[in-house]
C-alpha atoms as a PDB file:
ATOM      1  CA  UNK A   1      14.993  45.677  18.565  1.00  0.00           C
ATOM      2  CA  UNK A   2      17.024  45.195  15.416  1.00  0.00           C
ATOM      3  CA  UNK A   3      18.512  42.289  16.151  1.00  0.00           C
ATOM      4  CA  UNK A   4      15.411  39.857  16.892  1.00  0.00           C
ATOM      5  CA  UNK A   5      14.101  41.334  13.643  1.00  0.00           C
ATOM      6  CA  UNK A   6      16.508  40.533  11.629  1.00  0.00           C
ATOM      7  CA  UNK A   7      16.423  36.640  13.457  1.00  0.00           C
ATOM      8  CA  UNK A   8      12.720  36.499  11.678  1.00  0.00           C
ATOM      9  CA  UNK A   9      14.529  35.861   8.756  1.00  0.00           C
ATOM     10  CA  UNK A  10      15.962  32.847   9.485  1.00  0.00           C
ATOM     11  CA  UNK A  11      13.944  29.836   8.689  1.00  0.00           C
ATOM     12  CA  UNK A  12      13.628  27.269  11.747  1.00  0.00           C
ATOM     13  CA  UNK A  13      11.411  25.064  12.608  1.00  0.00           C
ATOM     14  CA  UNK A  14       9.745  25.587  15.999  1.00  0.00           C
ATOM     15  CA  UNK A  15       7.584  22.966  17.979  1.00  0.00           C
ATOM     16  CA  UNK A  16       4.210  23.912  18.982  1.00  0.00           C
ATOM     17  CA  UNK A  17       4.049  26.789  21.472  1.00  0.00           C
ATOM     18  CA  UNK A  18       7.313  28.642  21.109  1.00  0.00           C
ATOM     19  CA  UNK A  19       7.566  31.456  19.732  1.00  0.00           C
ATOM     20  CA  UNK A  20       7.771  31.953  16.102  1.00  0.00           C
ATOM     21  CA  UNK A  21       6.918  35.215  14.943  1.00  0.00           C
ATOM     22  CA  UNK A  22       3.114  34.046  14.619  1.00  0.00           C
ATOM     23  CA  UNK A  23       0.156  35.566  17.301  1.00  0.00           C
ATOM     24  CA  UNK A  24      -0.397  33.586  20.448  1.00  0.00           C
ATOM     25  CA  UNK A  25      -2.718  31.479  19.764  1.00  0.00           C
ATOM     26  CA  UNK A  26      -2.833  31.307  15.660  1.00  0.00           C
ATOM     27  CA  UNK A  27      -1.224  28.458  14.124  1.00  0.00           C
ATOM     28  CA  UNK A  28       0.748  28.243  11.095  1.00  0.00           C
ATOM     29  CA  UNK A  29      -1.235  27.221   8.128  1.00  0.00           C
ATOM     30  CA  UNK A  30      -0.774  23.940   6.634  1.00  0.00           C
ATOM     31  CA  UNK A  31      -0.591  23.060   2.753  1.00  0.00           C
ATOM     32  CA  UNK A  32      -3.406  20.616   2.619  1.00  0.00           C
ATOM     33  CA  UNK A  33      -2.111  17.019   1.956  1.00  0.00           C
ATOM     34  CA  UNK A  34      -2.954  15.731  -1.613  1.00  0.00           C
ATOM     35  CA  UNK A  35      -5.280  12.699  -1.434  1.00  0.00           C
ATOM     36  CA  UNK A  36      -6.833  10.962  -5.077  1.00  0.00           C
ATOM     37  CA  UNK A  37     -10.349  12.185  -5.752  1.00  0.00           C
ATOM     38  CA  UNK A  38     -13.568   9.740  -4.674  1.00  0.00           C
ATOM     39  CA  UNK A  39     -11.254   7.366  -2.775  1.00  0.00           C
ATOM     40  CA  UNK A  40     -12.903   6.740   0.088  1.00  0.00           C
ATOM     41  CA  UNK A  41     -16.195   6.210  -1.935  1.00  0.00           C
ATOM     42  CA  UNK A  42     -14.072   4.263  -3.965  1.00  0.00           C
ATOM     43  CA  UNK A  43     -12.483   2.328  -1.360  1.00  0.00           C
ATOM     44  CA  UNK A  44     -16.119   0.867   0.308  1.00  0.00           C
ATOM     45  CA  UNK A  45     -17.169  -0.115  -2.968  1.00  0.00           C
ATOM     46  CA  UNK A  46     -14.410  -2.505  -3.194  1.00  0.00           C
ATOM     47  CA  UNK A  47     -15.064  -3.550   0.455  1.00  0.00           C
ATOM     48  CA  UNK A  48     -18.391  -4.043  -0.903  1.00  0.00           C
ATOM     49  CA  UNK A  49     -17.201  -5.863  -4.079  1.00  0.00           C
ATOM     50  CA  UNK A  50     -15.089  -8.476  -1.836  1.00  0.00           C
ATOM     51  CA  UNK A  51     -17.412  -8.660   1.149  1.00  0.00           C
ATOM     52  CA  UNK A  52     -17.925 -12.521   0.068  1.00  0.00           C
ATOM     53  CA  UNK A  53     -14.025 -12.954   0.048  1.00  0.00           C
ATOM     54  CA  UNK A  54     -14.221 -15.821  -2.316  1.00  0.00           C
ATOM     55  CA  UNK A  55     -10.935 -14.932  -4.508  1.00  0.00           C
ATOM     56  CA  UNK A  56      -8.002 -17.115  -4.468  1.00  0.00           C
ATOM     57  CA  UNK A  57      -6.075 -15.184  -2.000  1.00  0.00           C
ATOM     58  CA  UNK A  58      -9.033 -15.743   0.708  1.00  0.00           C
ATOM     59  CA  UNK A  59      -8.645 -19.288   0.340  1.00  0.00           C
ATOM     60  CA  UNK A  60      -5.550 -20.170  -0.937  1.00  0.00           C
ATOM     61  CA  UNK A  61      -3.321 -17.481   0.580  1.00  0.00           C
ATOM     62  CA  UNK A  62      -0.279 -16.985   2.412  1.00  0.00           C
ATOM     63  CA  UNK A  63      -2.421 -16.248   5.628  1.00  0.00           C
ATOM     64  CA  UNK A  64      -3.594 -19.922   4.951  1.00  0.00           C
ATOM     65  CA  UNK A  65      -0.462 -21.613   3.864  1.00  0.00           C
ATOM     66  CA  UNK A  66       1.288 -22.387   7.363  1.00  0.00           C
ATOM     67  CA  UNK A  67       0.466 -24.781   9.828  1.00  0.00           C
ATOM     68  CA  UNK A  68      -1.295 -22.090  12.480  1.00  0.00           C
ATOM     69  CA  UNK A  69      -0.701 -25.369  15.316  1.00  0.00           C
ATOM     70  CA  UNK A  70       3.069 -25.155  14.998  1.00  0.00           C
ATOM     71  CA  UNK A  71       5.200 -23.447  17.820  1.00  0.00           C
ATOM     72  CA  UNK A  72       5.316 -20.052  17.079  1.00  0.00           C
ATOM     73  CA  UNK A  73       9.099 -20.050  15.968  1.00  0.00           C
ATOM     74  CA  UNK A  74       8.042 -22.617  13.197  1.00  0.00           C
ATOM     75  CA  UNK A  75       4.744 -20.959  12.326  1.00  0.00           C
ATOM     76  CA  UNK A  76       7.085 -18.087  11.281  1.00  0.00           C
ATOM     77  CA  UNK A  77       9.289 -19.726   9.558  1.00  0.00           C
ATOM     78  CA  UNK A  78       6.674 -21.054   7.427  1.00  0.00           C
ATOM     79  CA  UNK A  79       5.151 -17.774   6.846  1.00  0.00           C
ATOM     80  CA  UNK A  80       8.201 -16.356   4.834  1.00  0.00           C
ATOM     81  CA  UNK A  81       9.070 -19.585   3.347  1.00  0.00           C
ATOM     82  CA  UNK A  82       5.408 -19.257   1.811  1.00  0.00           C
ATOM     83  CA  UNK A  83       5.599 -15.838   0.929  1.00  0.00           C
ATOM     84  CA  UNK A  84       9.060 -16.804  -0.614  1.00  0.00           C
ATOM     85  CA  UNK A  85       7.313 -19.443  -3.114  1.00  0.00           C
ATOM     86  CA  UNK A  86       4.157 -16.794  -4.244  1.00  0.00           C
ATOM     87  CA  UNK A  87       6.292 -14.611  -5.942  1.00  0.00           C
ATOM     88  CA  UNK A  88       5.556 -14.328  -9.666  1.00  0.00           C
ATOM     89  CA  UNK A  89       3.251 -17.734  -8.646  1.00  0.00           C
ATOM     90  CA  UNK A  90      -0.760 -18.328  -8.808  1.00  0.00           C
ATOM     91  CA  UNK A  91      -2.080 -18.751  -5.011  1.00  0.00           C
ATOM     92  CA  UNK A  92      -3.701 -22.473  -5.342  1.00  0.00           C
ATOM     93  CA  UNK A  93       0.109 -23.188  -6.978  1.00  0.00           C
ATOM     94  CA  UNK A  94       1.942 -21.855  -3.699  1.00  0.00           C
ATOM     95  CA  UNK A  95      -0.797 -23.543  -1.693  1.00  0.00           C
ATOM     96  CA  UNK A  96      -0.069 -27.130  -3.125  1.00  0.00           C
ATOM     97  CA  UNK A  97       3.240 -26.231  -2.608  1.00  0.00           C
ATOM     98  CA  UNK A  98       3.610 -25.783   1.148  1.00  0.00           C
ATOM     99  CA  UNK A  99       0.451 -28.600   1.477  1.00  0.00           C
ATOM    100  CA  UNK A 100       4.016 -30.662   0.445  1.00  0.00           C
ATOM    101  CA  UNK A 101       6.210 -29.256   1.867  1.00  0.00           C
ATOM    102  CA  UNK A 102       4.298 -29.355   5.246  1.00  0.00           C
ATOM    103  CA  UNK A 103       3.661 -33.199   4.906  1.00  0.00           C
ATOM    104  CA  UNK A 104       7.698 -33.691   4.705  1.00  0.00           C
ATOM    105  CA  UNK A 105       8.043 -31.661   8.217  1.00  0.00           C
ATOM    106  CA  UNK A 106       8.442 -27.687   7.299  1.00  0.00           C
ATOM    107  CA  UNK A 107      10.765 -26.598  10.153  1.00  0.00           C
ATOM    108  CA  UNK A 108      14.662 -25.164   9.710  1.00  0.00           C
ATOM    109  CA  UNK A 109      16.351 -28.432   9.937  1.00  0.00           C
ATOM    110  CA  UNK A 110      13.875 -30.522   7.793  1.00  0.00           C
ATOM    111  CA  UNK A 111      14.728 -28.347   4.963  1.00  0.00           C
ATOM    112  CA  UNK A 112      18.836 -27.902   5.883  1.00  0.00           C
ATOM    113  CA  UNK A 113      18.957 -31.512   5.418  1.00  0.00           C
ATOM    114  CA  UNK A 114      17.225 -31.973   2.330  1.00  0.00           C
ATOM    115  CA  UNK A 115      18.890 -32.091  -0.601  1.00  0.00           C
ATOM    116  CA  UNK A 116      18.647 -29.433  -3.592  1.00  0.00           C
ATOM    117  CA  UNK A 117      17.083 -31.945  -5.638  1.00  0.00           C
ATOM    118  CA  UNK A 118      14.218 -33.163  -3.331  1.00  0.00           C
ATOM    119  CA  UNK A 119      13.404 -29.907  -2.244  1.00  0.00           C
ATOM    120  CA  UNK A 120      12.815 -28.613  -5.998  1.00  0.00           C
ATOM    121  CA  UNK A 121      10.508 -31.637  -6.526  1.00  0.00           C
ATOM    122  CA  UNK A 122       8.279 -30.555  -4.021  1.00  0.00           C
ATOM    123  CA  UNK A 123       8.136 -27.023  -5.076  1.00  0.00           C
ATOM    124  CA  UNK A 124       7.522 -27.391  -8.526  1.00  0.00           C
ATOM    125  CA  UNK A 125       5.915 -25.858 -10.668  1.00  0.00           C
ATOM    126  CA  UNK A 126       6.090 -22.418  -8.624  1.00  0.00           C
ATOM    127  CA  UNK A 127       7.729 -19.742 -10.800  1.00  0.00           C
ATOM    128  CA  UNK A 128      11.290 -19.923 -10.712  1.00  0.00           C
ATOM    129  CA  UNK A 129      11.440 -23.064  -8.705  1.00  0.00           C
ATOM    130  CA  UNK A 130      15.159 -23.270  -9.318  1.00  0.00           C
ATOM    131  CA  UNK A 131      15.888 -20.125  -8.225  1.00  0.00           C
ATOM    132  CA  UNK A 132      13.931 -19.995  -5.009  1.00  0.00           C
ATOM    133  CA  UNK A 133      15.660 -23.901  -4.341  1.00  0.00           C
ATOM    134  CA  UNK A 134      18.854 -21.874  -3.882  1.00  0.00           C
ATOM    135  CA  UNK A 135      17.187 -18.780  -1.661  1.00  0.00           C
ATOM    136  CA  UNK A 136      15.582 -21.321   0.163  1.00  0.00           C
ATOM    137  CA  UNK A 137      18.204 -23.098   1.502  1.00  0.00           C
ATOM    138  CA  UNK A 138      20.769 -19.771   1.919  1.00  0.00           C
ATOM    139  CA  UNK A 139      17.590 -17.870   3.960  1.00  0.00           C
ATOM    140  CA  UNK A 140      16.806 -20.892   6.068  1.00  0.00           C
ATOM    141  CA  UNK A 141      21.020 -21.895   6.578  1.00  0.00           C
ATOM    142  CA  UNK A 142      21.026 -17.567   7.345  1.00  0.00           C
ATOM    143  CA  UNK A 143      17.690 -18.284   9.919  1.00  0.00           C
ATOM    144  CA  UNK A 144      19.828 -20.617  11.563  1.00  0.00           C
ATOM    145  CA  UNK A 145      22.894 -19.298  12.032  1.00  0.00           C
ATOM    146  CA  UNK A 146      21.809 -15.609  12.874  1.00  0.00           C
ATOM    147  CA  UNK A 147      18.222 -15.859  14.360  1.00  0.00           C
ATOM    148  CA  UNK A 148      18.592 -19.245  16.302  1.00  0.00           C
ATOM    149  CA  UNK A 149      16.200 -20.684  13.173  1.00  0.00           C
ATOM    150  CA  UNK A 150      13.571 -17.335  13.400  1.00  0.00           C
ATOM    151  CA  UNK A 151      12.794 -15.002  11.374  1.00  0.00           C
ATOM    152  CA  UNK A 152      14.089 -11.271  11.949  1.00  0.00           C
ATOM    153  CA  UNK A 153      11.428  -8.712  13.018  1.00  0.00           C
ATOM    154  CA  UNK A 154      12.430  -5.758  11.375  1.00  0.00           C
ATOM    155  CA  UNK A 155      12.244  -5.061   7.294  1.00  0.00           C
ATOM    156  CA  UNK A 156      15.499  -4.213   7.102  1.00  0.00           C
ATOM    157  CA  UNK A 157      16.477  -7.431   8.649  1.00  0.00           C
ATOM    158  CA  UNK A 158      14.025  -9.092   6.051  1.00  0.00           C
ATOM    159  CA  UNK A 159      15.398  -7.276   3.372  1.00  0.00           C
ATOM    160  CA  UNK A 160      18.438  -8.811   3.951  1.00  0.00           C
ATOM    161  CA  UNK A 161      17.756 -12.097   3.306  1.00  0.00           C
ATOM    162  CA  UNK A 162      18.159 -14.276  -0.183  1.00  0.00           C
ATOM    163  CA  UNK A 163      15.101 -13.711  -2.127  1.00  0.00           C
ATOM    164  CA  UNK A 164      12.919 -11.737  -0.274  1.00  0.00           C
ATOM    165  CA  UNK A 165      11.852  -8.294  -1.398  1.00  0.00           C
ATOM    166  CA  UNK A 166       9.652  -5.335   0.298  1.00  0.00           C
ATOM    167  CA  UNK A 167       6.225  -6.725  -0.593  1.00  0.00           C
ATOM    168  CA  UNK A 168       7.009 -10.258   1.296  1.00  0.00           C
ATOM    169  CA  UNK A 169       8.768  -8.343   4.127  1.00  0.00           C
ATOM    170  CA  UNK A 170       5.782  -6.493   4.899  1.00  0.00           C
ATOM    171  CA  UNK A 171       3.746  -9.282   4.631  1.00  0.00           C
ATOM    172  CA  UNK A 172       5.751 -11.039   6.790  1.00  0.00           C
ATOM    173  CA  UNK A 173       5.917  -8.548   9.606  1.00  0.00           C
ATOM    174  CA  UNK A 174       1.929  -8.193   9.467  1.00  0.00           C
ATOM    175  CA  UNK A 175       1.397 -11.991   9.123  1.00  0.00           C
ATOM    176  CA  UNK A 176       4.592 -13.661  11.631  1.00  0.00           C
ATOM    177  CA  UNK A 177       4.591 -10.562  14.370  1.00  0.00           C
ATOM    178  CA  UNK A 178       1.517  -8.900  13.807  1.00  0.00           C
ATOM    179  CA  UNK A 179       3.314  -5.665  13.154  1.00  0.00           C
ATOM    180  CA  UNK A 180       2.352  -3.118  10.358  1.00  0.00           C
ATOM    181  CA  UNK A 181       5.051  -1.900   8.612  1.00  0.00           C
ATOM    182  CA  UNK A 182       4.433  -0.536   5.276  1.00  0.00           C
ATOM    183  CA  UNK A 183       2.240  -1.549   2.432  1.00  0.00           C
ATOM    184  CA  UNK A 184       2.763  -4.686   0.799  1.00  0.00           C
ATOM    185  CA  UNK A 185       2.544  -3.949  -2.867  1.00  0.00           C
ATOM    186  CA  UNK A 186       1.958  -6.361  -5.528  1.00  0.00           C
ATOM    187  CA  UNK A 187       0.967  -6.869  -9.083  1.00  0.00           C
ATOM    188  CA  UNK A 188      -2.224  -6.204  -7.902  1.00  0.00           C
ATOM    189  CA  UNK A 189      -2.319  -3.333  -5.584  1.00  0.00           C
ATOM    190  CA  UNK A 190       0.292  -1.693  -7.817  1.00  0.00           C
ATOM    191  CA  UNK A 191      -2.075  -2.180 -11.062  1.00  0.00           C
ATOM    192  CA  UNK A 192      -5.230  -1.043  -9.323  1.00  0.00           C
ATOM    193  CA  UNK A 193      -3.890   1.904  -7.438  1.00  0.00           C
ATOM    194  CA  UNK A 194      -2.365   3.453 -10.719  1.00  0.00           C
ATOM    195  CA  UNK A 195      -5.885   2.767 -12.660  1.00  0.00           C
ATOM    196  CA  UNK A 196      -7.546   4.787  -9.705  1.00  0.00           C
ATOM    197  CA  UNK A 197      -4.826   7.217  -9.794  1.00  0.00           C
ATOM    198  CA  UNK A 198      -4.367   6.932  -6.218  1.00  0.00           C
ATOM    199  CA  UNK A 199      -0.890   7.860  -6.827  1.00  0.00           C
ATOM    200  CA  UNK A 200      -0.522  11.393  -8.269  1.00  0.00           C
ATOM    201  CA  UNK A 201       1.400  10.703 -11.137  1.00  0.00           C
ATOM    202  CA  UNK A 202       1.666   6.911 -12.534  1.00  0.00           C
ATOM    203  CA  UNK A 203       4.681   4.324 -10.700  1.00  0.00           C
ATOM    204  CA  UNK A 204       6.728   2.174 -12.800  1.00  0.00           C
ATOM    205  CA  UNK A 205       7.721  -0.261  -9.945  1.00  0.00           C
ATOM    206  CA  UNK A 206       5.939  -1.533  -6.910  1.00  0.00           C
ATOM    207  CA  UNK A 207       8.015   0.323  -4.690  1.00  0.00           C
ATOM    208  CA  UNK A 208       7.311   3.445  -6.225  1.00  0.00           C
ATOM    209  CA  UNK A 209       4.113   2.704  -5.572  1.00  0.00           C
ATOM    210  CA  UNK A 210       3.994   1.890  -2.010  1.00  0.00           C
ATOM    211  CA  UNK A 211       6.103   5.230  -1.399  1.00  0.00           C
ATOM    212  CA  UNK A 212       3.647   6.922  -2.515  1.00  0.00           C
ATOM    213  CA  UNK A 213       1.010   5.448  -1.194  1.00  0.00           C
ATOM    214  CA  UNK A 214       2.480   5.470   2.177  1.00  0.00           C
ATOM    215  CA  UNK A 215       2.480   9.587   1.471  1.00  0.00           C
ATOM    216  CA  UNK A 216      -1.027  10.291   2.305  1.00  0.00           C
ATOM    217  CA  UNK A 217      -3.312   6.416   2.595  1.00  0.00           C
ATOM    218  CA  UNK A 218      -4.161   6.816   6.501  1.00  0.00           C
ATOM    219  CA  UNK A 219      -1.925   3.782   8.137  1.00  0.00           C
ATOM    220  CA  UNK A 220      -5.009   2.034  10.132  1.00  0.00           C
ATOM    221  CA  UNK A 221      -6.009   1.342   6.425  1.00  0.00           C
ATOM    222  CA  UNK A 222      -2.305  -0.134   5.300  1.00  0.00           C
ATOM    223  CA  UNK A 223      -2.487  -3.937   6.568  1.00  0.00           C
ATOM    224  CA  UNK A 224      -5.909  -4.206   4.779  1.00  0.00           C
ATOM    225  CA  UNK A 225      -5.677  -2.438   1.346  1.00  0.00           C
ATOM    226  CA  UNK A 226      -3.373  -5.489  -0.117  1.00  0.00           C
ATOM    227  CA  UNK A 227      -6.113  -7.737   0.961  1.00  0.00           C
ATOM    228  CA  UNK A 228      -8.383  -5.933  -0.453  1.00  0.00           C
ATOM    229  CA  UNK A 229      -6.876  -5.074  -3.887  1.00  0.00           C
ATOM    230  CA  UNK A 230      -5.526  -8.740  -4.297  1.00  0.00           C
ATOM    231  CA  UNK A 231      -8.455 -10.398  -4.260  1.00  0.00           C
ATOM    232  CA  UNK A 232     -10.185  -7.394  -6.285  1.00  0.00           C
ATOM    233  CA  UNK A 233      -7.220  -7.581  -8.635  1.00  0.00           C
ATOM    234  CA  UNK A 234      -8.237 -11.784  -9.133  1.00  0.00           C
ATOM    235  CA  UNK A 235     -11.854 -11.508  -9.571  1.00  0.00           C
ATOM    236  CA  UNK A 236     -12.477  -8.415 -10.796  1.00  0.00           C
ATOM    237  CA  UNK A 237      -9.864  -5.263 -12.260  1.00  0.00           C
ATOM    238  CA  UNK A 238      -8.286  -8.297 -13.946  1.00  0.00           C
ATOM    239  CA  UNK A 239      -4.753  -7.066 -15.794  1.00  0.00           C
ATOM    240  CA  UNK A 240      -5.883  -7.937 -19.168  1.00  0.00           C
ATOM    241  CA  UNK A 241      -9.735  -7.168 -19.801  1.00  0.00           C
ATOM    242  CA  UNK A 242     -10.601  -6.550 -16.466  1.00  0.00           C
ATOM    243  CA  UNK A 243     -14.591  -6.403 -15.830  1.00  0.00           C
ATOM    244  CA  UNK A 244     -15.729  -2.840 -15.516  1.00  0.00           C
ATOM    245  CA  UNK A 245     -19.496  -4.136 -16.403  1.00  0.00           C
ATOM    246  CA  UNK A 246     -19.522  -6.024 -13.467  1.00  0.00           C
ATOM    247  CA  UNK A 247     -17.505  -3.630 -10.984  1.00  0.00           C
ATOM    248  CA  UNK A 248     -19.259  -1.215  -8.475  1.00  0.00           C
ATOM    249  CA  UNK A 249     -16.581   2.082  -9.050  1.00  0.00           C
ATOM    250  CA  UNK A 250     -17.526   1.769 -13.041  1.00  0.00           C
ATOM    251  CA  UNK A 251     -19.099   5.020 -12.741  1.00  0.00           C
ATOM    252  CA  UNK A 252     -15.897   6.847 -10.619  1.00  0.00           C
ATOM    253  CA  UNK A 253     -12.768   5.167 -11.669  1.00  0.00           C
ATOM    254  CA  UNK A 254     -11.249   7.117 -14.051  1.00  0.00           C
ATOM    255  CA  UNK A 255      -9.562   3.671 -16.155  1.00  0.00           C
ATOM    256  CA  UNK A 256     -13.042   2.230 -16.848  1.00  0.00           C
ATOM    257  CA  UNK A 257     -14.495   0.983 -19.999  1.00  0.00           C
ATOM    258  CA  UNK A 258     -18.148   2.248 -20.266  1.00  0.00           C
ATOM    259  CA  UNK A 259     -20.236   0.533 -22.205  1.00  0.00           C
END
């Protein structure tokens, strides 16, 4: 009839198995999803590049920084706090760092009752040591009040907090609850994936760059690529003359120096 023709017109969108205009059995065809060119091949050479997992991040890292004997509450704690001190800071500096901070008694309270002054002596030199004194203290006096001295388990929760940004909160939800969230995006990852153009068209800002590649990076892969990159980013595609001579994707990275 007229009237169910002219309802083809509309544009809705049907689950699978209604009717929608389209032969019993046929399915609608999908745009194929954009994916960067050689990144798979790409991707096991790195595995291959950091199968030693030597870099600074391996040993020195946040996954190393708390005290994995603490009750789980504190263990958490000490997780953020960590991630808190690496940004814009070299691992083995944020390691020495909680090493300290840990041998003063790293739970809520310890640090509520320190004072401002103590509490940047021990922190020092990690970049902006002043400024992460006064996050510190508001995220941990925040922990307390709110979370019963936790951490939240959502991002958005994380988010929240003084001086703690996507990258960490991802981090933090992989690390603390063993939840994968998004990908954490650093210097690093944010660097490498743009010189792979694993991002359609270059990011600015590491957000950008997780967005997109959240868009089409399968998710079992998410809680490993920062890994991955970090350490890659520390040893090898260095941000200022990074070593294409030595690097395994030389021949298939389309940011490489050939010699």
């Amino acid at each position: 009839p007229r009237r169910s023709r002219r309802r083809k017109s509309v544009t809705i969108a049907y689950e699978s198995g209604q009717g929608d205009g389209i032969e019993e059995g046929a399915s609608e065809p999908q745009r194929p999803r954009w994916e960067p060119r050689d990144w798979r091949q790409q991707l096991e050479r790195i595995r291959e590049m950091r199968r030693s997992r030597d870099a600074p991040v391996d040993e020195m890292g946040v996954q190393k920084c708390y005290d994995v004997s603490a009750p789980p509450q504190v263990m958490r704690y000490q997780v953020l706090l960590s991630l808190m001190l690496s940004s814009q800071t070299k691992d083995q500096v944020t390691s020495a760092a909680m090493l300290r901070l840990r041998q003063r008694g790293l739970t809520v309270d310890r640090i509520l009752q320190m004072d401002d002054a103590t509490l940047g002596q021990i922190i020092y030199p990690v970049g902006f040591w002043r400024n992460k004194v006064k996050y510190i203290k508001q995220t941990t006096a925040i922990l307390k009040q709110k979370y019963g001295g936790d951490i939240p388990r959502t991002v958005e929760e994380l988010v929240q907090l003084p001086g703690v940004g996507p990258k960490m909160a991802h981090l933090a939800m992989s690390i603390a609850w063993d939840s994968v969230s998004g990908i954490a995006v650093d210097t690093h990852v944010h660097r490498i994936t743009n010189r792979l153009k694993w991002v359609k068209k270059e990011t600015r800002y590491p957000e950008e760059t997780r967005v997109a590649l959240e868009d089409w990076l399968p998710r079992d892969l998410w809680s490993e690529i920062n890994w991955l990159l970090v350490g890659f980013g520390q040893q090898t595609c260095l941000p200022v003359n990074p070593r294409c001579n030595e690097c395994l994707n030389q021949d298939i990275c389309p940011a490489a120096k050939r010699c």
